[in-house]
Protein backbone atom coordinates (compact mmCIF):
# COMPACT_ATOMS: atom_id res chain seq x y z
CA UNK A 1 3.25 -25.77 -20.88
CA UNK A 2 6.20 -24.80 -18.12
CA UNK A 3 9.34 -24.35 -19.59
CA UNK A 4 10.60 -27.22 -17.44
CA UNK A 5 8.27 -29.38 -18.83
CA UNK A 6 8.58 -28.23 -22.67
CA UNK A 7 12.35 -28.85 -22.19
CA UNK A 8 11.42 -32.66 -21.33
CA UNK A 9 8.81 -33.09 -24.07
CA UNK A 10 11.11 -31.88 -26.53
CA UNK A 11 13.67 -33.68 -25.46
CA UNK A 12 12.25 -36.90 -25.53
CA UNK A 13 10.75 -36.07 -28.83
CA UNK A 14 14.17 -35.22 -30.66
CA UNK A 15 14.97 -38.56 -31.58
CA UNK A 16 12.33 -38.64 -34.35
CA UNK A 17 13.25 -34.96 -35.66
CA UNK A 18 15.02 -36.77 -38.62
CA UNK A 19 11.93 -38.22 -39.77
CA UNK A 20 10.06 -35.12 -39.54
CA UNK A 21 12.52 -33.59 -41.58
CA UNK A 22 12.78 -36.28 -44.58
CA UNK A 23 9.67 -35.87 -44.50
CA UNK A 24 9.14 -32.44 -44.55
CA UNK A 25 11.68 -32.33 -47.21
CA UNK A 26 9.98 -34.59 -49.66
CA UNK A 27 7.33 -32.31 -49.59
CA UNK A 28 9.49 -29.13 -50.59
CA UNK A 29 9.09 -27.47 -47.47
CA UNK A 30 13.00 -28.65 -46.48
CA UNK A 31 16.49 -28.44 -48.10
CA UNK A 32 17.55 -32.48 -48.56
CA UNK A 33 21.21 -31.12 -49.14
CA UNK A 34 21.31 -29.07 -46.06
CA UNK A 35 18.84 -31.02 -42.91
CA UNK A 36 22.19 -31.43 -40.90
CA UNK A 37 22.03 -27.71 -40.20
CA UNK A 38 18.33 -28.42 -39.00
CA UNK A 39 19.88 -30.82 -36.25
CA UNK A 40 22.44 -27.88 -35.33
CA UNK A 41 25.28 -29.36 -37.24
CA UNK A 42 27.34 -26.36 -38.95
CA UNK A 43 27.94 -26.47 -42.84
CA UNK A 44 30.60 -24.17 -42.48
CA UNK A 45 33.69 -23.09 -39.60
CA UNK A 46 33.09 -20.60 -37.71
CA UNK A 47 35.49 -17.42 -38.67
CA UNK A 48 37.61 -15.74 -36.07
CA UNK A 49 36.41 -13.03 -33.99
CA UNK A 50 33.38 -11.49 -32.53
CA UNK A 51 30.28 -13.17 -34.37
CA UNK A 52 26.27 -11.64 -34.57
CA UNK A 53 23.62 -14.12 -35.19
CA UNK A 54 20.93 -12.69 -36.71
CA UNK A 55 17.55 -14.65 -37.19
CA UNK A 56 14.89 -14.60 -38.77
CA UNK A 57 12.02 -17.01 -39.16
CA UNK A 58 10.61 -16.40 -43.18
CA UNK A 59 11.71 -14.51 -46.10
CA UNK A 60 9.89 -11.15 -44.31
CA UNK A 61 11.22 -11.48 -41.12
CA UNK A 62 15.03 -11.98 -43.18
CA UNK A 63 14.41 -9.44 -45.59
CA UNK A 64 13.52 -6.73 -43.38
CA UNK A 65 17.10 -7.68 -41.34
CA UNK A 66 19.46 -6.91 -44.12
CA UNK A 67 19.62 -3.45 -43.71
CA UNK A 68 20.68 -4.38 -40.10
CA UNK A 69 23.15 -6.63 -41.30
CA UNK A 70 24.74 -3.96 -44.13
CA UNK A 71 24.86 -1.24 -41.40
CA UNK A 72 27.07 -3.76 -38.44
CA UNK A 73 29.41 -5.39 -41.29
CA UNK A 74 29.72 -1.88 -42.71
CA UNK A 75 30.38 0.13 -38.82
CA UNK A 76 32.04 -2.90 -37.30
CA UNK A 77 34.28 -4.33 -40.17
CA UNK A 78 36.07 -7.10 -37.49
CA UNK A 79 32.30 -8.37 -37.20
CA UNK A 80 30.80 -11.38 -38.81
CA UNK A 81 27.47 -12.33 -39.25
CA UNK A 82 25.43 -15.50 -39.20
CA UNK A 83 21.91 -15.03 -40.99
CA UNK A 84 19.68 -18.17 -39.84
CA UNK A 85 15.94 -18.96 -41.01
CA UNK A 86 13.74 -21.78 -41.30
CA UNK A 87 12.03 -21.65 -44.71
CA UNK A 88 14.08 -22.77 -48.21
CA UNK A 89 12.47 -19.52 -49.93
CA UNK A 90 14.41 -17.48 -46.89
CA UNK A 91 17.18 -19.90 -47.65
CA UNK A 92 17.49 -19.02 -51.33
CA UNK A 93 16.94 -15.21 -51.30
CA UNK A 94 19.33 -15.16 -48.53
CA UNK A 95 22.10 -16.55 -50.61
CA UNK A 96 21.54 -14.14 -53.64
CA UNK A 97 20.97 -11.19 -51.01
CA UNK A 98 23.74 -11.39 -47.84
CA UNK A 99 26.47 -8.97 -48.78
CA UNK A 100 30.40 -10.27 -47.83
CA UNK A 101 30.76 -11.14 -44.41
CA UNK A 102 27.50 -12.71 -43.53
CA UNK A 103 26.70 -16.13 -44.12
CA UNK A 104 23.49 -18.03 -43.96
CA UNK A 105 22.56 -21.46 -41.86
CA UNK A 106 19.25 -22.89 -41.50
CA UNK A 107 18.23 -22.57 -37.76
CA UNK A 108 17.94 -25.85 -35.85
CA UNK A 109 14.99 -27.05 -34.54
CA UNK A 110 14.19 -26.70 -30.71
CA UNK A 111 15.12 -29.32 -29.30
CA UNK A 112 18.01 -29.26 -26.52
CA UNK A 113 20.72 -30.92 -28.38
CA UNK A 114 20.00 -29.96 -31.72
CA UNK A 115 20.11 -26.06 -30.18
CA UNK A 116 23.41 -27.49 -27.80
CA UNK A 117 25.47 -28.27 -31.23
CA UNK A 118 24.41 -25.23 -32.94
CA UNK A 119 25.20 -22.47 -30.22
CA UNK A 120 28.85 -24.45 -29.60
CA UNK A 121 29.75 -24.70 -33.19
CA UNK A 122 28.73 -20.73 -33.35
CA UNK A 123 29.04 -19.03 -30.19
CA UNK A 124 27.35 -16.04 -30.62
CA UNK A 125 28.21 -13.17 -28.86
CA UNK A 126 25.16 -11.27 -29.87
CA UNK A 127 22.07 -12.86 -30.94
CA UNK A 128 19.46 -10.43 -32.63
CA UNK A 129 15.91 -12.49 -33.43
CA UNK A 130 13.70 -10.81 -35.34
CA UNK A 131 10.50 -10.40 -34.43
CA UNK A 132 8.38 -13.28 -32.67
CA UNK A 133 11.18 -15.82 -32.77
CA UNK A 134 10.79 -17.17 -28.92
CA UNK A 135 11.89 -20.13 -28.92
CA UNK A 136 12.62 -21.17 -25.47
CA UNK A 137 15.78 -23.99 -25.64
CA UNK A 138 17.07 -21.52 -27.91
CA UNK A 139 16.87 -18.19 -26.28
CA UNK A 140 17.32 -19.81 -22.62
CA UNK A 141 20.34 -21.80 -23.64
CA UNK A 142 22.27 -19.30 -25.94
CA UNK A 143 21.80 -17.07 -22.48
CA UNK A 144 22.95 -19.89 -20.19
CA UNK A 145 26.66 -19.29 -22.70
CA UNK A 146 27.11 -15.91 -22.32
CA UNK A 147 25.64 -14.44 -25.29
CA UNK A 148 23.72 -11.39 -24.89
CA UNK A 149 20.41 -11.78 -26.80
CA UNK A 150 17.87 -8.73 -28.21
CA UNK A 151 15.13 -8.98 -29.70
CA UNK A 152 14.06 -6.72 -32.30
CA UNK A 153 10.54 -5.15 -34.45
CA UNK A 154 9.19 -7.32 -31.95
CA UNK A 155 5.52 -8.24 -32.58
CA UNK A 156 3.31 -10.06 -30.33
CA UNK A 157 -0.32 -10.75 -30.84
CA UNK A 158 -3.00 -10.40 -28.14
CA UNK A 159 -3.87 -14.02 -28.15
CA UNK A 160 0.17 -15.05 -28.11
CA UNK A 161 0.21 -12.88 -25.12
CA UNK A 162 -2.41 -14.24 -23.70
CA UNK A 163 -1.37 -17.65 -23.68
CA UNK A 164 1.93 -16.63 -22.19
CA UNK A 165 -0.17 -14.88 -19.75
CA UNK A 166 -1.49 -18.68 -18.53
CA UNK A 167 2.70 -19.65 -17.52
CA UNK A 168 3.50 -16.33 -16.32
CA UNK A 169 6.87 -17.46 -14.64
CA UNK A 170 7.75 -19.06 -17.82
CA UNK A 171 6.93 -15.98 -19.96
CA UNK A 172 8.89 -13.24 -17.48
CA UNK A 173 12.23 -16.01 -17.12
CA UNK A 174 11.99 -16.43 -21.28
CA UNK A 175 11.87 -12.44 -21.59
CA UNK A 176 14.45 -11.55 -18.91
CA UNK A 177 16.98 -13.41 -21.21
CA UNK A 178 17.22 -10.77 -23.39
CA UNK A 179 19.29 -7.85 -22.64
CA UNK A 180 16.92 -5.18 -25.23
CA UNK A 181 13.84 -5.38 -26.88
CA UNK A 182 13.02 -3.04 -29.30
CA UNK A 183 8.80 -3.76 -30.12
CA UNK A 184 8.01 -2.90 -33.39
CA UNK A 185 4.69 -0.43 -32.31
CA UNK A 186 2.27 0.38 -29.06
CA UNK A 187 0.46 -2.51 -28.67
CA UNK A 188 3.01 -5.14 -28.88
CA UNK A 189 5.05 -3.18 -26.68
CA UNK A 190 2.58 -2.88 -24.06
CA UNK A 191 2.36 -6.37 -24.03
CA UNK A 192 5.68 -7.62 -24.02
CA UNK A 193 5.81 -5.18 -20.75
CA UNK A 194 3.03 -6.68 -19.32
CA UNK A 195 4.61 -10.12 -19.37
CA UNK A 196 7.41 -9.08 -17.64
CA UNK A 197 9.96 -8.02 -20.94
CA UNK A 198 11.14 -4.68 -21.97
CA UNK A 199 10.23 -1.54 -24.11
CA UNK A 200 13.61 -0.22 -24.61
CA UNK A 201 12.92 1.57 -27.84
CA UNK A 202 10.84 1.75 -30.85
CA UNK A 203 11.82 0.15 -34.03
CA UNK A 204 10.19 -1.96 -36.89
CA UNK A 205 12.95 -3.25 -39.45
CA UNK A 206 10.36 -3.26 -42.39
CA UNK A 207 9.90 0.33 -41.75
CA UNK A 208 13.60 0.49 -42.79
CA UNK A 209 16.20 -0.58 -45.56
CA UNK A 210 16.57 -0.02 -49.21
CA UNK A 211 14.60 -0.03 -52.42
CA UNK A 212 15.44 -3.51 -53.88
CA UNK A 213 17.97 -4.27 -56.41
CA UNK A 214 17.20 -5.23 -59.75
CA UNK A 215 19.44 -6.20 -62.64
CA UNK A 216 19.82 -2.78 -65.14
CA UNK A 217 20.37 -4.47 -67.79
CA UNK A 218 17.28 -6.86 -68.06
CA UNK A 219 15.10 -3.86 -67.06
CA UNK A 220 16.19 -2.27 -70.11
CA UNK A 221 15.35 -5.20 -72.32
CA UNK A 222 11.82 -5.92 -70.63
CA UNK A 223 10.97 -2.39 -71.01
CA UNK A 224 11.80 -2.35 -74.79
CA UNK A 225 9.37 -5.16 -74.82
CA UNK A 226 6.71 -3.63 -73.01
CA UNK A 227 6.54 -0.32 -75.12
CA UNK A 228 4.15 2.25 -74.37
CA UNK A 229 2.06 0.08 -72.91
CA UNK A 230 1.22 0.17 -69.37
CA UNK A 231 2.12 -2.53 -66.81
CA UNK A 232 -0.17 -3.28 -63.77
CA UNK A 233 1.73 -5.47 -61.72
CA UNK A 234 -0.07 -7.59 -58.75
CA UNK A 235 2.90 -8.22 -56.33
CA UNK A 236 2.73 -11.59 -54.10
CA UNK A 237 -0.85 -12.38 -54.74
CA UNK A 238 -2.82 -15.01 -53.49
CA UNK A 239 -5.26 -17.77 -54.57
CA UNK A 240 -8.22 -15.75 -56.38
CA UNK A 241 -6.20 -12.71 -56.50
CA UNK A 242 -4.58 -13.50 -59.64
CA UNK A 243 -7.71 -13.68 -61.69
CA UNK A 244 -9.00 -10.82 -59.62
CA UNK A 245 -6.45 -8.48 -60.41
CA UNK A 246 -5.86 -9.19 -64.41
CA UNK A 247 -9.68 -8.94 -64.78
CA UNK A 248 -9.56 -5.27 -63.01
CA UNK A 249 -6.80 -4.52 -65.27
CA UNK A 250 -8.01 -5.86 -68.54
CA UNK A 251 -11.34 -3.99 -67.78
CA UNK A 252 -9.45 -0.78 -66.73
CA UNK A 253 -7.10 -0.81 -70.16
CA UNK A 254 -7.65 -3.67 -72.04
CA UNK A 255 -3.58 -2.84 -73.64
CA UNK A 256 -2.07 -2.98 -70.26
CA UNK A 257 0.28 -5.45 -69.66
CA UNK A 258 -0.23 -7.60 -66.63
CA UNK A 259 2.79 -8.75 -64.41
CA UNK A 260 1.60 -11.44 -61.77
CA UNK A 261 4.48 -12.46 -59.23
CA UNK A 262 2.81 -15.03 -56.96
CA UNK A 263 3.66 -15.02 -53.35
CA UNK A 264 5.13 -18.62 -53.63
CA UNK A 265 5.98 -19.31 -56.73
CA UNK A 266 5.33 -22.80 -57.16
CA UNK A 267 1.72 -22.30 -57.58
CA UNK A 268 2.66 -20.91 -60.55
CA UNK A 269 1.36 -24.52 -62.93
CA UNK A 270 -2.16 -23.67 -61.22
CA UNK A 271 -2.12 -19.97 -61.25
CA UNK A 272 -0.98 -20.15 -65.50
CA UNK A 273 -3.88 -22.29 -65.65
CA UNK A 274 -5.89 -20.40 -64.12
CA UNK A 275 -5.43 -17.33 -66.26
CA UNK A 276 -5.45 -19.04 -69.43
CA UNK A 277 -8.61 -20.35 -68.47
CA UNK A 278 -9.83 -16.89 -69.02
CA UNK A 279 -8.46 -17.12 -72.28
CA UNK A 280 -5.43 -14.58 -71.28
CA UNK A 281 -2.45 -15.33 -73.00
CA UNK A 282 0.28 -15.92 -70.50
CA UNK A 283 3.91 -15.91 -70.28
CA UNK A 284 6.27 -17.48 -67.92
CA UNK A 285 9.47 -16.17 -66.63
CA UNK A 286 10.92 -19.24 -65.09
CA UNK A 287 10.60 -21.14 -68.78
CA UNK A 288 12.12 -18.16 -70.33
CA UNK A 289 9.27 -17.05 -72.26
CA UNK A 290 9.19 -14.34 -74.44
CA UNK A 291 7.46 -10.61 -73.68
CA UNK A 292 5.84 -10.64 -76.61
CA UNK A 293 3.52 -7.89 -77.99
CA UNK A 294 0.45 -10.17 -77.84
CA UNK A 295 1.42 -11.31 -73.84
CA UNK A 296 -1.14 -10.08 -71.76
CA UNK A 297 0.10 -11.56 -68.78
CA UNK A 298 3.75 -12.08 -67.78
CA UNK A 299 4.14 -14.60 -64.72
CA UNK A 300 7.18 -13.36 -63.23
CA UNK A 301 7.21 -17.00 -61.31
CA UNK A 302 11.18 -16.23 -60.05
CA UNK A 303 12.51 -15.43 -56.94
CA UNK A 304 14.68 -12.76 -56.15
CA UNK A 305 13.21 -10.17 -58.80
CA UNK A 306 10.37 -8.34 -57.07
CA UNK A 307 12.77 -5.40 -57.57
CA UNK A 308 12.94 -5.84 -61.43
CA UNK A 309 8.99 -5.45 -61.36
CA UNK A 310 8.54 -2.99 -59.11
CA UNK A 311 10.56 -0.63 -61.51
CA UNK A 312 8.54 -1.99 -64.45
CA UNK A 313 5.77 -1.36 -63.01
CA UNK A 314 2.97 1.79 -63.31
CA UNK A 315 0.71 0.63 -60.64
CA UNK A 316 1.02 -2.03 -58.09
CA UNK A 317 -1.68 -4.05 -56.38
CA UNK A 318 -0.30 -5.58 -53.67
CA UNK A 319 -1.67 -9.10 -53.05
CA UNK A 320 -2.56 -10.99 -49.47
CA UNK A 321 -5.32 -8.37 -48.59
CA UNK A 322 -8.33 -8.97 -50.71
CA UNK A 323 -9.68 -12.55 -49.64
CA UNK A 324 -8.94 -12.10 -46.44
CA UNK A 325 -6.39 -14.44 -43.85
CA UNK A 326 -3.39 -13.42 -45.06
CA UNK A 327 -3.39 -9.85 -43.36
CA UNK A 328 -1.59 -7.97 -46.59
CA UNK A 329 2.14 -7.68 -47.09
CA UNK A 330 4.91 -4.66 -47.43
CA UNK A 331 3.74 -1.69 -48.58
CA UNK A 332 7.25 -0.67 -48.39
CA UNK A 333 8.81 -2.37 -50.71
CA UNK A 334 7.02 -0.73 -53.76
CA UNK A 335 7.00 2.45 -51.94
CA UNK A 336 10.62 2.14 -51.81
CA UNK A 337 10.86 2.59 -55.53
CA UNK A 338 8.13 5.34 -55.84
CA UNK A 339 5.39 2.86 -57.17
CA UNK A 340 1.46 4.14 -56.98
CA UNK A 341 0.55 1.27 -54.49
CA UNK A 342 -3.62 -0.33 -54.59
CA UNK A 343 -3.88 -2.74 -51.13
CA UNK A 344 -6.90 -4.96 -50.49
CA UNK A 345 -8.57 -4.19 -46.95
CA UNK A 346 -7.38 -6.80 -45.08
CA UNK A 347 -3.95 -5.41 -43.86
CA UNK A 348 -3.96 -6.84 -40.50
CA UNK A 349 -0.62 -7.51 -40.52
CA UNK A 350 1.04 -3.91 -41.37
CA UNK A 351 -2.22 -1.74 -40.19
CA UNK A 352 -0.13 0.59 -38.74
CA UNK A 353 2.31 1.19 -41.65
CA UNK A 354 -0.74 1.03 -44.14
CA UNK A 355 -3.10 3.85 -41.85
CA UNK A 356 0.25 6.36 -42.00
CA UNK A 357 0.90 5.86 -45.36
CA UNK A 358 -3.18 6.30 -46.36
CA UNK A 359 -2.93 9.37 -43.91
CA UNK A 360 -0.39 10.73 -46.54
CA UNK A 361 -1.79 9.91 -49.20
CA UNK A 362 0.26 7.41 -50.34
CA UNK A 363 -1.66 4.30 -50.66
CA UNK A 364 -5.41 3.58 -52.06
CA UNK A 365 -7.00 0.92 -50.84
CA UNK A 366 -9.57 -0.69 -52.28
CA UNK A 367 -12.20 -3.91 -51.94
CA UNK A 368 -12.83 -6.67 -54.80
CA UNK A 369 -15.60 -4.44 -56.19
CA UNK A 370 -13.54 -1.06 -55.92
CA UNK A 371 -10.00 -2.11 -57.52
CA UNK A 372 -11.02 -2.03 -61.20
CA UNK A 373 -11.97 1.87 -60.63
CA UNK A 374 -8.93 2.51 -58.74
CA UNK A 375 -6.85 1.12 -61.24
CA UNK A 376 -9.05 2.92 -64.32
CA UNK A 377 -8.18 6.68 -62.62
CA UNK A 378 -4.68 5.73 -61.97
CA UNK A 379 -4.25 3.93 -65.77
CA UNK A 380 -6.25 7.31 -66.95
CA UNK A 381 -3.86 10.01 -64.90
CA UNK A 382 -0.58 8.51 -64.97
CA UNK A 383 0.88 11.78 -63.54
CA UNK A 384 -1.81 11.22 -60.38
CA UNK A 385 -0.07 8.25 -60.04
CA UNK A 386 2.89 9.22 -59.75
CA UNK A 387 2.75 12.26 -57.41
CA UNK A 388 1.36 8.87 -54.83
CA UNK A 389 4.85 7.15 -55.90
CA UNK A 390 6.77 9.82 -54.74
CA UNK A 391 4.69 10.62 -51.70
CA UNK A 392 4.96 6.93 -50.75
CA UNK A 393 8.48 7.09 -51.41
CA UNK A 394 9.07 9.86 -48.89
CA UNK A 395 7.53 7.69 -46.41
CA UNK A 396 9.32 4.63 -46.67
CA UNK A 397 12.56 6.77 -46.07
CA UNK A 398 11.44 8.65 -43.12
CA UNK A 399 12.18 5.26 -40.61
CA UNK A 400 15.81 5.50 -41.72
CA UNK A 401 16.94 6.87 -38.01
CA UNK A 402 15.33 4.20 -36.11
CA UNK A 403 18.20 1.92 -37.86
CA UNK A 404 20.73 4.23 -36.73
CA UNK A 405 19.29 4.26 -32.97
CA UNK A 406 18.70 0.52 -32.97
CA UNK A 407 22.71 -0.19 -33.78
CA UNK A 408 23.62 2.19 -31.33
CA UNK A 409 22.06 0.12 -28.68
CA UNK A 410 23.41 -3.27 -30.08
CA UNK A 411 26.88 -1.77 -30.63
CA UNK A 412 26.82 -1.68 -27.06
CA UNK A 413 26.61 -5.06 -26.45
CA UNK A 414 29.70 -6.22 -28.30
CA UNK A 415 33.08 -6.60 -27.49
CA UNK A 416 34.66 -3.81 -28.16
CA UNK A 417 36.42 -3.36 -31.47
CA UNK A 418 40.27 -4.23 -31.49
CA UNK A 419 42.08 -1.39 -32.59
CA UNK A 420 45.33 -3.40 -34.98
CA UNK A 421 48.77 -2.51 -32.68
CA UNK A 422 50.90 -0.02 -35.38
CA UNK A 423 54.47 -1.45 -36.25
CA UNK A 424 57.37 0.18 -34.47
């Protein structure tokens, strides 16, 4: 629809936003404690001085931005930041991850007065979304009070483009808001140009950042658990991937231990059930469990401790890619912290990053059938497995410069920094 006409239609339909969010909250999928913010009223003041919104939609989308947010509060110290998302996972990783200085809110929902209460609680003067995060009332109104707007690792699929391409007025006025546009690779790019936005430079956040933390201490403990055995962990896996994966592992070293951390860990009831059907003998984190020498499968069913794993870990199969319509997830992360790194084929979602790293050789990728005899040479030549670690690892860290480009350019659009006036 017109922009005009989406601004009436979601207008009209704001009065029954509280509903919708009750009762998206009874199902999980909302914060009860916090649905004001989702109607744009603040759950904090606003501090003093120049303020960047960042947002995000997910926990991807926010995780890839805190590198972004580390490097302004660390080169612009008078700076705050606002993190925003919509998703209670985002929500909660968010609060263990944003260093001092940044704060998160859930973003409010577009609708004009829900938006209208956010941005003049806030006012921005910078808004970065990440992303695909168009949301017209937002974008178009945060513009309309002065705040310049970029949008960054912008990704846009060929059929969201094409449907923009049916309201091409609306898409080029939506796109002229923002003052830079950094698309995350070629073809999104020459999309966004072709509606009527920007390629001002190349950048894709996920390409960027840090290997994740992980407490020292409880590595140290888990390892002394472990033992010489090795651990095969399948990173935010999927329904059927979790059975998938321990069989290939059991098969390749029956005395492997198997770390599953499901992608949303409240399918973690079904997905213990589901191995134990097998007659595994499982273990959960979130009960506090013990690693015991007889655990063949630990269900690290937490949030917030990927990193923990990924050091744990010998090999990682990375979950979303071998059932197909998920499209695969990071490759980075694990790559980050050296890991040997088996992806199903479906990696729609990161092809890119997943064809450079395989180019490299620092990624295997494998179907159903072919994952038990990827894991089996790994398992058998740890040291093979390792030289893929570190050539994955060199990978991740080559993006580090776009980071440094892309604050250049947002730098830019901030009020300059007041320099204190020295005593007499």
């Amino acid at each position: 629809m017109s922009l005009s006409l989406y601004r009436l239609a979601t207008t009209v339909l704001e009065p029954l936003a509280p509903l919708l969010l009750h009762s998206r909250a009874r199902k999980g999928k909302e914060d009860p404690a916090r649905l004001s913010e989702r109607l744009g009223r603040a759950g904090r003041g606003r501090p003093e001085g120049p303020l960047v919104w960042i947002h995000g939609a997910s926990v991807g989308e926010s995780l890839s931005a805190l590198p972004l947010i580390e490097l302004i509060l660390k080169r612009r110290p008078d700076v705050s930041v606002l993190a925003t998302s919509g998703t209670v996972a985002s929500a909660q990783l968010m609060a263990q991850r944003l260093p001092a200085g940044a704060v998160h809110q859930y973003a409010p929902i577009d609708a004009p007065a829900a938006v209208g209460r956010f941005l003049d609680h806030w006012r921005p003067d910078l808004g970065v979304l990440v992303e695909s995060e168009l949301w017209p009332n937002l974008v178009l109104q945060a513009k309309a009070r002065g705040a310049r707007l970029a949008l960054v690792s912008a990704r846009i699929t060929e059929h969201t483009a094409e449907g923009w391409a049916k309201r091409p007025a609306s898409a080029r006025r939506l796109l002229s808001a923002f003052d830079l546009m950094a698309p995350q690779d070629e073809a999104s790019a020459e999309r966004l140009v072709r509606l009527g936005g920007r390629d001002d430079l190349r950048v894709n956040l996920k390409l960027t950042g840090r290997p994740l933390d992980y407490n020292r201490a409880e590595f140290d403990r888990l390892s002394e658990a472990v033992g010489d055995r090795a651990v095969v962990l399948g990173a935010s896996t999927h329904p059927g991937e979790e059975v998938l994966i321990a069989g290939a592992a059991r098969a390749a070293d029956p005395s492997a231990l198997i770390v599953i951390a499901p992608r949303h860990p409240v399918r973690a009831e079904a997905v213990a059930d589901e191995l134990e059907g097998q007659g595994l003998n499982v273990a959960r984190r979130s009960r506090g469990e013990a690693l015991a020498p007889d655990t063949q499968v630990y269900l690290a069913d937490t949030l917030g401790e990927l990193g923990l794993f990924f050091a744990l870990a010998d090999v990682v199969v990375l979950g979303g890619g071998f059932f197909g319509g998920v499209g695969g997830h990071n490759p980075l992360e694990p790559a980050r912290q050296a890991k040997a790194v088996i992806a199903g084929p479906d990696m729609a979602n990161w092809r890119a990053i997943f064809e450079g790293m395989a180019a490299a050789d620092a990624v295997r990728l494998a179907d159903r059938d072919q994952l038990g005899a990827a894991l089996a040479a790994w398992l058998a030549d740890p040291e093979a497995a390792r030289a893929t670690g570190r050539r994955a690892e060199a990978y991740a860290t080559s993006a580090d410069a776009d980071l440094t480009r892309l604050w250049a350019r947002l730098e830019s659009l901030l009020p300059e920094a007041r320099i204190p006036e020295k005593g007499p």
